[in-house]
N, C-alpha and C. Protein backbone atom coordinates (compact mmCIF):
# COMPACT_ATOMS: atom_id res chain seq x y z
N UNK A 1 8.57 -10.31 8.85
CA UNK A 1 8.55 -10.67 7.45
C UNK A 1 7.82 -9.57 6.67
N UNK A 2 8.19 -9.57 5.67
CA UNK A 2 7.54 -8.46 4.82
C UNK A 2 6.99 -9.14 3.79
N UNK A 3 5.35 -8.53 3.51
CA UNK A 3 4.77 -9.41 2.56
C UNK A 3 4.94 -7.89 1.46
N UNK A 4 5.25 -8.19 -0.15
CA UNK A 4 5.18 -7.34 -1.52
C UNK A 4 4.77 -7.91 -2.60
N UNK A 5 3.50 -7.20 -2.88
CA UNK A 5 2.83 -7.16 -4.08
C UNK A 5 2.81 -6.29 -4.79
N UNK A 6 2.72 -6.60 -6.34
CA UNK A 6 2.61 -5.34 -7.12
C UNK A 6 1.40 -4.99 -7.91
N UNK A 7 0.88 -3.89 -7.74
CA UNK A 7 -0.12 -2.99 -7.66
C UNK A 7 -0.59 -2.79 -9.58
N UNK A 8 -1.34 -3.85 -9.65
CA UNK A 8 -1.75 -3.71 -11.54
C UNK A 8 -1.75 -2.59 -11.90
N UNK A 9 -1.82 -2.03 -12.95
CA UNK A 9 -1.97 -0.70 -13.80
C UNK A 9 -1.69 0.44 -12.62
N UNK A 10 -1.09 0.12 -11.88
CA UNK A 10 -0.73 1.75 -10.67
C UNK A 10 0.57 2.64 -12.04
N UNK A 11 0.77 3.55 -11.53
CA UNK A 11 2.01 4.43 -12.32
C UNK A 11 2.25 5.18 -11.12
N UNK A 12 3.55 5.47 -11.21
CA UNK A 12 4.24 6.05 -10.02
C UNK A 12 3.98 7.43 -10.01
N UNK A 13 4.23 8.20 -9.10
CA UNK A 13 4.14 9.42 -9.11
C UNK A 13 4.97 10.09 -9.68
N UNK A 14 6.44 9.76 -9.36
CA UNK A 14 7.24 10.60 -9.18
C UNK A 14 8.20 10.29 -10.72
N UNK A 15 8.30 8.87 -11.31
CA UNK A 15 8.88 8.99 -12.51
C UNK A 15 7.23 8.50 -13.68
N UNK A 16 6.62 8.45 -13.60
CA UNK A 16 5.18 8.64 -14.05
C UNK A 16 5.28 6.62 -15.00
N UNK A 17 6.17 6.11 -14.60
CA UNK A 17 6.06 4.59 -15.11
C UNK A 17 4.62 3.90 -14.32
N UNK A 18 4.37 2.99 -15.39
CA UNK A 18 3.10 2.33 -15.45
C UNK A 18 3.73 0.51 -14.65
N UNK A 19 2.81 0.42 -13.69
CA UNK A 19 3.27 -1.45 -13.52
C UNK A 19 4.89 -1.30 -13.19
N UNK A 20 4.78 -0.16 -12.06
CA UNK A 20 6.32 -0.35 -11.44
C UNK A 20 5.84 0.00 -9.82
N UNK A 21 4.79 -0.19 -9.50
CA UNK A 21 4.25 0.15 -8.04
C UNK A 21 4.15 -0.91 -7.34
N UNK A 22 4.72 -1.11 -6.05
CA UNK A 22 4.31 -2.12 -5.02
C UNK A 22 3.96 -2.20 -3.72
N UNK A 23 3.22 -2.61 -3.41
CA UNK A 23 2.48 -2.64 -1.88
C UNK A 23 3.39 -3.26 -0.55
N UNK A 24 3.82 -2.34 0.20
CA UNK A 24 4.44 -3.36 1.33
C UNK A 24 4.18 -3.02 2.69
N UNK A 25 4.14 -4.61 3.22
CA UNK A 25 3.53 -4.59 4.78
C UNK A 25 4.82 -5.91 5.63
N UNK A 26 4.91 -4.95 6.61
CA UNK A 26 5.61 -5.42 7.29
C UNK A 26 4.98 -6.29 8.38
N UNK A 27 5.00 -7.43 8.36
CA UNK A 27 3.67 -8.13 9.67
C UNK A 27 4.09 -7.73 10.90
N UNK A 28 5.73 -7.70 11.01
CA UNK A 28 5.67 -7.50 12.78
C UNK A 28 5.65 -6.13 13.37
N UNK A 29 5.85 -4.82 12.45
CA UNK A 29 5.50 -3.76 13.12
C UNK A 29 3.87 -3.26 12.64
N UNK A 30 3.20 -4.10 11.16
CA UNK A 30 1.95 -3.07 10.45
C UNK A 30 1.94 -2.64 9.92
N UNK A 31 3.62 -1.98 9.80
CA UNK A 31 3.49 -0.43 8.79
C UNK A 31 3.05 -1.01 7.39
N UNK A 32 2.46 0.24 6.67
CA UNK A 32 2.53 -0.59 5.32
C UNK A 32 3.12 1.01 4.58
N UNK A 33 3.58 0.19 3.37
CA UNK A 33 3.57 1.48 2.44
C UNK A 33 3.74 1.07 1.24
N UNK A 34 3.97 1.94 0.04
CA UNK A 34 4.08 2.32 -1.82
C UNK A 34 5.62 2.20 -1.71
N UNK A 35 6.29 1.86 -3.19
CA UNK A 35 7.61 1.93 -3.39
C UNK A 35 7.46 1.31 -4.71
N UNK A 36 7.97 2.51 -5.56
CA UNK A 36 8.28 2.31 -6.98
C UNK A 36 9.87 1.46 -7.45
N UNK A 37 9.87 0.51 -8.10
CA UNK A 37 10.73 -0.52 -8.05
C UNK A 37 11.91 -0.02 -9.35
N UNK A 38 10.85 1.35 -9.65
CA UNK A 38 11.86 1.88 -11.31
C UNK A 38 12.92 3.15 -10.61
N UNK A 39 12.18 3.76 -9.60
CA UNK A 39 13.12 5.19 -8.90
C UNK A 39 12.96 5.55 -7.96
N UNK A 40 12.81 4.40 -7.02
CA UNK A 40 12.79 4.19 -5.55
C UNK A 40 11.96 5.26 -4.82
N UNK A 41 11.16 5.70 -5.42
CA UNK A 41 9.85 6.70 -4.43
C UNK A 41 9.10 5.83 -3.44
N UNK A 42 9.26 6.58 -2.28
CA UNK A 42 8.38 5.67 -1.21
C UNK A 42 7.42 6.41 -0.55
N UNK A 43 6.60 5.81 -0.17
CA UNK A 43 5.23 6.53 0.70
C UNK A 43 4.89 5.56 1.86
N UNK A 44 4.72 6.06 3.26
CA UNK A 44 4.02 5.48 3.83
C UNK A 44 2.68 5.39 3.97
N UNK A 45 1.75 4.66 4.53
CA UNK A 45 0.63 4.68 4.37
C UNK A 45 0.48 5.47 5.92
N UNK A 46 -0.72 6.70 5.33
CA UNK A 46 -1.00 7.83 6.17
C UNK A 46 -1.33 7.56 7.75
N UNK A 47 -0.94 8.02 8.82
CA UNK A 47 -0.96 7.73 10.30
C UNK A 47 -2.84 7.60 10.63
N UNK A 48 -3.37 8.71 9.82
CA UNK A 48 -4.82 8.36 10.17
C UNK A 48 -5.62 7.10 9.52
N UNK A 49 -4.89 6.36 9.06
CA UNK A 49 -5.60 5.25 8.05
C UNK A 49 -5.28 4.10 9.10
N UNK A 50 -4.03 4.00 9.54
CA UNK A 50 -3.64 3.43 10.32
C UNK A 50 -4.05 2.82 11.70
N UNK A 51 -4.25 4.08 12.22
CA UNK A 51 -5.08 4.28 13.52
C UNK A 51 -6.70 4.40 13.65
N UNK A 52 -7.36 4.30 12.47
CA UNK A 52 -8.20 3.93 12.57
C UNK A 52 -9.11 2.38 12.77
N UNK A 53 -9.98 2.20 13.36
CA UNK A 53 -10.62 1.20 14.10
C UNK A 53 -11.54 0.71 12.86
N UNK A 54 -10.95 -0.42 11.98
CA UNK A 54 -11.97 -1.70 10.94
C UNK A 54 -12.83 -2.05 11.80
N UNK A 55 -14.15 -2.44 11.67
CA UNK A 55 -15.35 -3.56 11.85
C UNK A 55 -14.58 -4.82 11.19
N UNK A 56 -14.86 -5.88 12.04
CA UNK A 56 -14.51 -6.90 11.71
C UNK A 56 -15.67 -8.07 10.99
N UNK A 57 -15.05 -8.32 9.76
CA UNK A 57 -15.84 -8.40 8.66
C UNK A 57 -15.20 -9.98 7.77
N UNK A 58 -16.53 -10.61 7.22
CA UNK A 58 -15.99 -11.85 6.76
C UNK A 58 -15.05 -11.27 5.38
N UNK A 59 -13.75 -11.85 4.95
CA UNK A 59 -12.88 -11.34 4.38
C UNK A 59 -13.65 -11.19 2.51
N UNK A 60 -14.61 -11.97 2.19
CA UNK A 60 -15.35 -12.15 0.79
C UNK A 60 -16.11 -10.43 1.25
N UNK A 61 -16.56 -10.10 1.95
CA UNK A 61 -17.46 -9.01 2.28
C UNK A 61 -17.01 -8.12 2.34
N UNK A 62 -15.42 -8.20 2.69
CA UNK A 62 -14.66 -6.69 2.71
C UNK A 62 -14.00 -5.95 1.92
N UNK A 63 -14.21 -4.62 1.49
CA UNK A 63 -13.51 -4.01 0.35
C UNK A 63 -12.93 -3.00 1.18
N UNK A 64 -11.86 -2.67 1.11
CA UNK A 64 -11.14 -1.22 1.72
C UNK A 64 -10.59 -0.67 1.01
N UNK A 65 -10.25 0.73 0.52
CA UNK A 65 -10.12 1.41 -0.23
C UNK A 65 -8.81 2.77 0.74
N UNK A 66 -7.64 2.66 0.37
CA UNK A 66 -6.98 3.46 1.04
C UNK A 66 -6.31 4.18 0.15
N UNK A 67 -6.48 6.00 0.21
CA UNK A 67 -5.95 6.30 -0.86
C UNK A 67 -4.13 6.96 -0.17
N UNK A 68 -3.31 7.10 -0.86
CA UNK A 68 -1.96 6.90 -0.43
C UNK A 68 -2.17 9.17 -1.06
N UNK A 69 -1.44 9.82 -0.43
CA UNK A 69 -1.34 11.21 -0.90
C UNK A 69 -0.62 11.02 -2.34
C-alpha cells in the first residue's frame, strides 16, 4: 500500500509551483520519495538516509528532518 501526503508550502523544483509536492511511502518495500502532482518530477529519498540506523524513540519526542537533493 502506498501511504501520500502533501507537503504544506513545499514548491517543486523543477516547475517552481507552490502546494503541488507530495510525500510517498510505500509500506511493503520502504522506499519513500517527492513527486510533484503539477509536472511529474520525482525524487527518491537518498540511499544514505535510508540505510541509516533511527534510535527508537516515543513518536511525541521524535522530529526527523530529511533533506531530499
Amino acid at each position: 500500500m502506498i501511504k501520500k501526503r502533501f507537503i504544506a508550502g513545499a514548491s517543486c523544483k523543477k516547475c517552481q509551483q507552490q502546494d503541488v509536492i507530495r510525500w510517498c511511502k510505500d509500506s511493503e518495500t520502504e522506499q519513500e520519495w517527492v513527486e510533484c502532482v503539477s509536472c511529474g518530477y520525482h525524487e527518491d529519498k537518498p540511499d544514505e538516509v535510508m540505510a541509516a540506523e533511527h534510535p527508537q524513540t516515543e513518536p511525541a519526542d521524535m522530529v526527523q528532518m530529511v533533506k531530499f537533493k
